[in-house]
PDB file of N, CA and C in Angstrom:
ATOM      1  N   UNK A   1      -3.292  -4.208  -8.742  1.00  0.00           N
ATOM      2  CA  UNK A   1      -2.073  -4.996  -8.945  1.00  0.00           C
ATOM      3  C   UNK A   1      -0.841  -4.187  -8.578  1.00  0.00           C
ATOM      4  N   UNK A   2      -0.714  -2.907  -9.029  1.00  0.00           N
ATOM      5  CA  UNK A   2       0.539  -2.136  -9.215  1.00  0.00           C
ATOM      6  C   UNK A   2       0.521  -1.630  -7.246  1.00  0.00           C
ATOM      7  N   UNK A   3      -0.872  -1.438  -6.544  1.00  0.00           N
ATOM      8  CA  UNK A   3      -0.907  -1.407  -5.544  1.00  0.00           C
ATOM      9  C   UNK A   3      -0.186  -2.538  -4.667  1.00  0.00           C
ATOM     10  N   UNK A   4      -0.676  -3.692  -4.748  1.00  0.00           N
ATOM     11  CA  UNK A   4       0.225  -4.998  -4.313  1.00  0.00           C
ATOM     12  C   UNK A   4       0.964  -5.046  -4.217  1.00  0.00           C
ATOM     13  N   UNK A   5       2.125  -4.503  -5.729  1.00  0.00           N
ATOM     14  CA  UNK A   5       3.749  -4.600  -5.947  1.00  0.00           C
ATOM     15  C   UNK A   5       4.388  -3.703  -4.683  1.00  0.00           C
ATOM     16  N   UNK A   6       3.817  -2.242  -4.757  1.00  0.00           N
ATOM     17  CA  UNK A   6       4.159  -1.630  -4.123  1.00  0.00           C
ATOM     18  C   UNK A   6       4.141  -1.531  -2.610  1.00  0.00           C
ATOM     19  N   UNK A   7       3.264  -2.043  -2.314  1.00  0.00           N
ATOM     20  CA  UNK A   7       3.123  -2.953  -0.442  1.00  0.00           C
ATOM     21  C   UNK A   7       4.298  -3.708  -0.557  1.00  0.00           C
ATOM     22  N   UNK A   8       3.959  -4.604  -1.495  1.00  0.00           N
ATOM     23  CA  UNK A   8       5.205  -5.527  -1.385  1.00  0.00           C
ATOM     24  C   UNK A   8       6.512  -5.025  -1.328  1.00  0.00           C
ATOM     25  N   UNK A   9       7.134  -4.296  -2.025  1.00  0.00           N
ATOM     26  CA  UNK A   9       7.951  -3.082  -2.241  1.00  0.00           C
ATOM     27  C   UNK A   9       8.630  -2.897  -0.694  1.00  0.00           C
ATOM     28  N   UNK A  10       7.439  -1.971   0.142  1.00  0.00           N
ATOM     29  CA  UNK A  10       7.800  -1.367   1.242  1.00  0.00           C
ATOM     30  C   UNK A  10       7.864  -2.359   2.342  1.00  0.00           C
ATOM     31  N   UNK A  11       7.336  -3.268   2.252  1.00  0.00           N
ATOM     32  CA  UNK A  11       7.491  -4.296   3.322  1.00  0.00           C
ATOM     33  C   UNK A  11       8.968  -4.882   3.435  1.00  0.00           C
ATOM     34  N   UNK A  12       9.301  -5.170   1.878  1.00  0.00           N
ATOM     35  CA  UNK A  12      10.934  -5.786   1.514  1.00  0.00           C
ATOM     36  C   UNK A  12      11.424  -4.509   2.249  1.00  0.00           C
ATOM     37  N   UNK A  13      11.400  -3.594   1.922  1.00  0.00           N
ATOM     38  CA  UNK A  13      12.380  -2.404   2.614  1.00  0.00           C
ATOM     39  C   UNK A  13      12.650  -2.697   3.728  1.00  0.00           C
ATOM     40  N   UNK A  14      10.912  -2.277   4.607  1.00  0.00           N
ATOM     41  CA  UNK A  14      11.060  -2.105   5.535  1.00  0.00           C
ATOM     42  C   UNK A  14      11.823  -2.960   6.668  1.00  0.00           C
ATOM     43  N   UNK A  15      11.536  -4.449   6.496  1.00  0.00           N
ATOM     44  CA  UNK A  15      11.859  -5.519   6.910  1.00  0.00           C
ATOM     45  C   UNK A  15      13.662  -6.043   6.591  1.00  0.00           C
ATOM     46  N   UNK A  16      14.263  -5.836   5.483  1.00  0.00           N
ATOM     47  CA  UNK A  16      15.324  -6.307   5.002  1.00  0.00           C
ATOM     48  C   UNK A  16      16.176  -5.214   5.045  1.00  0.00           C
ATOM     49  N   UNK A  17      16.311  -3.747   4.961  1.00  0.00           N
ATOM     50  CA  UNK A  17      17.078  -3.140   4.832  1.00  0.00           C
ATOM     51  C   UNK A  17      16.571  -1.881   5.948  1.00  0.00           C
ATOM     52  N   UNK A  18      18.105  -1.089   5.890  1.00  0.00           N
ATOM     53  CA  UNK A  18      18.027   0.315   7.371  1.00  0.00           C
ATOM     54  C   UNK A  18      17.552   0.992   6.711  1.00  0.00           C
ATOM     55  N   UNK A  19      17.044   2.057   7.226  1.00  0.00           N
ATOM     56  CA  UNK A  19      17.093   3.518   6.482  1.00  0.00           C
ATOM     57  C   UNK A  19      15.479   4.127   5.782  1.00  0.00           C
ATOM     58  N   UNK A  20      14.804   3.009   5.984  1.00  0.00           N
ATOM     59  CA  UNK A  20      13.121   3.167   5.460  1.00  0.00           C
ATOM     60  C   UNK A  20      12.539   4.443   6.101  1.00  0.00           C
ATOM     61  N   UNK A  21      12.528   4.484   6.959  1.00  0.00           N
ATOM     62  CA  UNK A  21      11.947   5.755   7.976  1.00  0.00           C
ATOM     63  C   UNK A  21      12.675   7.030   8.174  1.00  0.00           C
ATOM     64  N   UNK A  22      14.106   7.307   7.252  1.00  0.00           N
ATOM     65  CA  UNK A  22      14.608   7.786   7.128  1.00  0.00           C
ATOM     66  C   UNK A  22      14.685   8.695   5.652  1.00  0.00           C
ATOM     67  N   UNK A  23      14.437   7.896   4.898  1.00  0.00           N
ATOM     68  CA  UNK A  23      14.184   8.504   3.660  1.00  0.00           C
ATOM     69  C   UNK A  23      13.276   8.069   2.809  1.00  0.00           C
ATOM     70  N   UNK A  24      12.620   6.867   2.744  1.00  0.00           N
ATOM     71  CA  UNK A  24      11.563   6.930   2.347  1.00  0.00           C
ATOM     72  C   UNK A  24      10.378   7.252   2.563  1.00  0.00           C
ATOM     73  N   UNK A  25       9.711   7.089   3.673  1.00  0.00           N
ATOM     74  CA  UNK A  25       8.561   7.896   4.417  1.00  0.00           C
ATOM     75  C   UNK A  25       8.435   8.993   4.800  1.00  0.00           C
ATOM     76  N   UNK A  26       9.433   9.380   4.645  1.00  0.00           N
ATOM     77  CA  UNK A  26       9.098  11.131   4.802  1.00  0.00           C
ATOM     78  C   UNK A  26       8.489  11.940   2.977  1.00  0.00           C
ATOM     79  N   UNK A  27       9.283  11.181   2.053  1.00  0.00           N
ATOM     80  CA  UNK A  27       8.923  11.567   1.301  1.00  0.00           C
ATOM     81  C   UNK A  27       7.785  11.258   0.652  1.00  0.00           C
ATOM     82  N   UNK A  28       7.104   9.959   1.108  1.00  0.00           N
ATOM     83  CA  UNK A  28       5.654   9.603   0.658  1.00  0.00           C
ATOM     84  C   UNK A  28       4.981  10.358   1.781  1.00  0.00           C
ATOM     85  N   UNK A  29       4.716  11.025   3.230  1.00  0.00           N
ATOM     86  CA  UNK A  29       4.354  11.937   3.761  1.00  0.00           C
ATOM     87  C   UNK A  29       3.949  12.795   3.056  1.00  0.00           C
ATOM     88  N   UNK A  30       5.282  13.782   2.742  1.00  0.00           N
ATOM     89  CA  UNK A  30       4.913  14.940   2.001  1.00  0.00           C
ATOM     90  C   UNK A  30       4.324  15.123   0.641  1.00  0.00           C
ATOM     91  N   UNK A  31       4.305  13.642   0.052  1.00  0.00           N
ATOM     92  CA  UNK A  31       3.522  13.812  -1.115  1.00  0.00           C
ATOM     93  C   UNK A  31       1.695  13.677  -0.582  1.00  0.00           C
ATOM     94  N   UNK A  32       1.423  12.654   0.630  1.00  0.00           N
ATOM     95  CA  UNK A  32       0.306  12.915   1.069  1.00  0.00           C
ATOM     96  C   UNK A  32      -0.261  14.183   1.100  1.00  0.00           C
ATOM     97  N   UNK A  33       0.946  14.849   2.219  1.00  0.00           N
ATOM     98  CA  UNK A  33       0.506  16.240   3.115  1.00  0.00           C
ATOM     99  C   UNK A  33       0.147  17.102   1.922  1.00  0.00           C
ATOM    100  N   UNK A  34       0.970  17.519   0.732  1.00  0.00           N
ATOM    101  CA  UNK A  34       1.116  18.229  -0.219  1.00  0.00           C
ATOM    102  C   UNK A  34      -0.931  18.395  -0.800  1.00  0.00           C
ATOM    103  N   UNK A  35      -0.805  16.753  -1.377  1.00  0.00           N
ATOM    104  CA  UNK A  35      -1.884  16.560  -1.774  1.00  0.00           C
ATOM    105  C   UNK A  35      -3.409  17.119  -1.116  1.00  0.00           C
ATOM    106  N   UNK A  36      -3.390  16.831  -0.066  1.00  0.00           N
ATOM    107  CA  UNK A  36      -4.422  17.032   0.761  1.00  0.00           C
ATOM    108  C   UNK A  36      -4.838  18.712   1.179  1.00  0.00           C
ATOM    109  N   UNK A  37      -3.578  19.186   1.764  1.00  0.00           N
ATOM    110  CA  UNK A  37      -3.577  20.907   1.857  1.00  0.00           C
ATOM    111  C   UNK A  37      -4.014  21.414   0.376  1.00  0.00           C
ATOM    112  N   UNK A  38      -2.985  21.383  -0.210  1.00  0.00           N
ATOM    113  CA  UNK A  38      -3.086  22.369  -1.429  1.00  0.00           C
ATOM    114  C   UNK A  38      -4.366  21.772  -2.659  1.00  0.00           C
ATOM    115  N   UNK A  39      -4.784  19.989  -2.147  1.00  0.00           N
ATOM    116  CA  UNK A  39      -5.972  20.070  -3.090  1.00  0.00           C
ATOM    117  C   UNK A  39      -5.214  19.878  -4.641  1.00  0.00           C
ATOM    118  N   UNK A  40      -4.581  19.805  -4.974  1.00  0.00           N
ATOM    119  CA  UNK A  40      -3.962  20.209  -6.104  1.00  0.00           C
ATOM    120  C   UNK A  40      -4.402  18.967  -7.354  1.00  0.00           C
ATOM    121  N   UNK A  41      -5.222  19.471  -8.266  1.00  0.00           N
ATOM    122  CA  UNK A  41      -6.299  18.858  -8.931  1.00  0.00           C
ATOM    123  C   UNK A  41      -5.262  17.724  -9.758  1.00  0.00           C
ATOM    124  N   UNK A  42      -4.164  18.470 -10.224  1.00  0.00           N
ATOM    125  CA  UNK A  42      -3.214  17.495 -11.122  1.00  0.00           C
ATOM    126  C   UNK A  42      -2.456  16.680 -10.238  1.00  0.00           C
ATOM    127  N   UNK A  43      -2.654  16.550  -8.949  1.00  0.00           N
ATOM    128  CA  UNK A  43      -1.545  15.607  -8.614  1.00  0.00           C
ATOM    129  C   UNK A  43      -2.635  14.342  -8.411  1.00  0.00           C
ATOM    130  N   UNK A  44      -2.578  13.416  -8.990  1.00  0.00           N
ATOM    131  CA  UNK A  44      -3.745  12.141  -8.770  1.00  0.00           C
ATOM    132  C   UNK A  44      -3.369  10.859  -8.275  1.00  0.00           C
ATOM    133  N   UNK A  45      -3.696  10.337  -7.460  1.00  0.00           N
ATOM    134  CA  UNK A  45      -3.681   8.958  -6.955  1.00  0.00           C
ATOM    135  C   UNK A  45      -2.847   8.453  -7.546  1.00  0.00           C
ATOM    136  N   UNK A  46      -2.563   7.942  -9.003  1.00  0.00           N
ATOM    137  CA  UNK A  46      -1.858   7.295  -9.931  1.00  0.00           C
ATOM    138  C   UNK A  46      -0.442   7.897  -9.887  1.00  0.00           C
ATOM    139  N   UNK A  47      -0.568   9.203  -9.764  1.00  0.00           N
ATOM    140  CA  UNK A  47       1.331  10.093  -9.746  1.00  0.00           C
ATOM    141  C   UNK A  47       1.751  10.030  -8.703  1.00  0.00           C
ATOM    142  N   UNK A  48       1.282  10.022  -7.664  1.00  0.00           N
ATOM    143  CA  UNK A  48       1.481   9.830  -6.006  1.00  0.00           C
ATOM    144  C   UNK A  48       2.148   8.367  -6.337  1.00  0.00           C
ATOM    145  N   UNK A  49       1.406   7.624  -5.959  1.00  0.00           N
ATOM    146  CA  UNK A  49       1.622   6.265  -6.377  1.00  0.00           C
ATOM    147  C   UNK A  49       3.310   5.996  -7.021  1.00  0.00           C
ATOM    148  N   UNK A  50       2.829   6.527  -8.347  1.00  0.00           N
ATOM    149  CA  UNK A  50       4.154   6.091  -9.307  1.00  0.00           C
ATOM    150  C   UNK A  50       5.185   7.048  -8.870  1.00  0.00           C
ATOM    151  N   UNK A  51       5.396   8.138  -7.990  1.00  0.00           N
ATOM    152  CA  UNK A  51       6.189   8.381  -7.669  1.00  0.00           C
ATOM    153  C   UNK A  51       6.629   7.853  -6.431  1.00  0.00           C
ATOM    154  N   UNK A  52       5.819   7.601  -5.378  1.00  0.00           N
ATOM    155  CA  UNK A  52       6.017   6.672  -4.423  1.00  0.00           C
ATOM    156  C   UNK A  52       7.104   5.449  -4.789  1.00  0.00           C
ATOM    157  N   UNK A  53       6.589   4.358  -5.782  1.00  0.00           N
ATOM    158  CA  UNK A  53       7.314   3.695  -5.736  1.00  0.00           C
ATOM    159  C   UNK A  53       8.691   4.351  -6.884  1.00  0.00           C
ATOM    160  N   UNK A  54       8.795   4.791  -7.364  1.00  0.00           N
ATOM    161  CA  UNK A  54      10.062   5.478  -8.049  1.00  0.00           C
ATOM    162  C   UNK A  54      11.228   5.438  -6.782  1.00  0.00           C
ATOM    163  N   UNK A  55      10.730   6.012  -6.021  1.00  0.00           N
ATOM    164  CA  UNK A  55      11.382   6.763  -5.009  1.00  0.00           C
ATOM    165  C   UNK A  55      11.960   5.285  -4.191  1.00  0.00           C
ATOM    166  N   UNK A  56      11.302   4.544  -4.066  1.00  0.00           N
ATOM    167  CA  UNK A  56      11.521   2.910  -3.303  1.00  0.00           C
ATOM    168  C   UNK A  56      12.303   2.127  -3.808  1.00  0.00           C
ATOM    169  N   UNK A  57      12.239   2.217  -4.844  1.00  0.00           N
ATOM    170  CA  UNK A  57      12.833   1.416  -6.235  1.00  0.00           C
ATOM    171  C   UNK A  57      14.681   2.200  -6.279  1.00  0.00           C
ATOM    172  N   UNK A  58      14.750   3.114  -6.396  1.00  0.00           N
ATOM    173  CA  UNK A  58      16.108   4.304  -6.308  1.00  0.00           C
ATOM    174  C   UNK A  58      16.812   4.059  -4.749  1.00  0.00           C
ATOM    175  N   UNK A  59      15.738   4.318  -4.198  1.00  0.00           N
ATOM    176  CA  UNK A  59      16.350   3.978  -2.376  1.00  0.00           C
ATOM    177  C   UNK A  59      16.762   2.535  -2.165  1.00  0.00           C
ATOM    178  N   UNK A  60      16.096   1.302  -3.144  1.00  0.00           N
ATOM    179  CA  UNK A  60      16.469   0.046  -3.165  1.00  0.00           C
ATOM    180  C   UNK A  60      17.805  -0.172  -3.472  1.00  0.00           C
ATOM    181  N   UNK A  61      18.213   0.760  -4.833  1.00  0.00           N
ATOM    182  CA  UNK A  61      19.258   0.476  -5.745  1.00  0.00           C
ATOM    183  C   UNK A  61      20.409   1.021  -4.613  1.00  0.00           C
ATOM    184  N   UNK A  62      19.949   2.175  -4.241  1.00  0.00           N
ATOM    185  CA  UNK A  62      21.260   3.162  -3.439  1.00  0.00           C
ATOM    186  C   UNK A  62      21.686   1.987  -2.467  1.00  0.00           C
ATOM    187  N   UNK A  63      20.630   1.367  -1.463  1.00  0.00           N
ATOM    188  CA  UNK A  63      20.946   0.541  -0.389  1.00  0.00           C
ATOM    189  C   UNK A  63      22.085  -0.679  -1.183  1.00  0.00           C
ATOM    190  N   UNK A  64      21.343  -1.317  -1.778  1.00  0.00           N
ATOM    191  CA  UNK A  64      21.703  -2.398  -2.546  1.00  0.00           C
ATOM    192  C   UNK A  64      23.511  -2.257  -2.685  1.00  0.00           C
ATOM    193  N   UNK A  65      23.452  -1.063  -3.608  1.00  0.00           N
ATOM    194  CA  UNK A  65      24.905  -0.686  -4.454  1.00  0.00           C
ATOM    195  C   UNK A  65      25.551  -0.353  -3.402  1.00  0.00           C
ATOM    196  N   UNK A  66      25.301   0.513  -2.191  1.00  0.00           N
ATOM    197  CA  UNK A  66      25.754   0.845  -1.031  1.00  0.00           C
ATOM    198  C   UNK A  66      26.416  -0.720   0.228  1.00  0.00           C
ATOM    199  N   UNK A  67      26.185  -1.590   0.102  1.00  0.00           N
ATOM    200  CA  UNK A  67      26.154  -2.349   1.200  1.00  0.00           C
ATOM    201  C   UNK A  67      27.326  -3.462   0.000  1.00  0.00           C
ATOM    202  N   UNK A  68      27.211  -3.388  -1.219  1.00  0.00           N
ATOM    203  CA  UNK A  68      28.177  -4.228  -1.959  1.00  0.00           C
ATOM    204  C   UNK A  68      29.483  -3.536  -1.558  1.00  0.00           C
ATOM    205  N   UNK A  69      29.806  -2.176  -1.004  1.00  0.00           N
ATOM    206  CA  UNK A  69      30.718  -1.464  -1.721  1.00  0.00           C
ATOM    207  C   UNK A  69      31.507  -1.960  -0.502  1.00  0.00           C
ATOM    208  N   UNK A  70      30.788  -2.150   0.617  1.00  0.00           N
ATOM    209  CA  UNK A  70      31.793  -3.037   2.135  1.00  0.00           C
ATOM    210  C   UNK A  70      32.726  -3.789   1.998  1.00  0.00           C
TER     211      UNK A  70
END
């Protein structure tokens, strides 16, 4: 479910607003890249995730609050 939201999430971005490939995907990248090299036992699917969308959700608000201020 929380997977769904979050597709859904990046699609609204990607599609409706600038700046997706700019600051959001780099930083779900490096949480991949991070993960994968270093192996790192505590970082799990679920924190990736919930920080993923944290990060979408903040970049939503910035865009959002940003484009009123015109």
């Amino acid at each position: 479910m929380s997977l769904i939201f979050l597709v859904l999430v990046a699609l609204f971005a990607f599609w409706f607003l600038k700046g997706f490939f700019k600051y959001v995907l780099p930083a779900i990248l490096l949480l991949i890249i991070a993960k994968f090299i270093f192996g790192l036992a505590f970082i799990s699917l679920h924190l990736v995730l919930f920080v993923i969308g944290l990060l979408i959700i903040v970049w939503l608000i910035r865009a959002i609050s940003g484009s009123r201020n015109r």
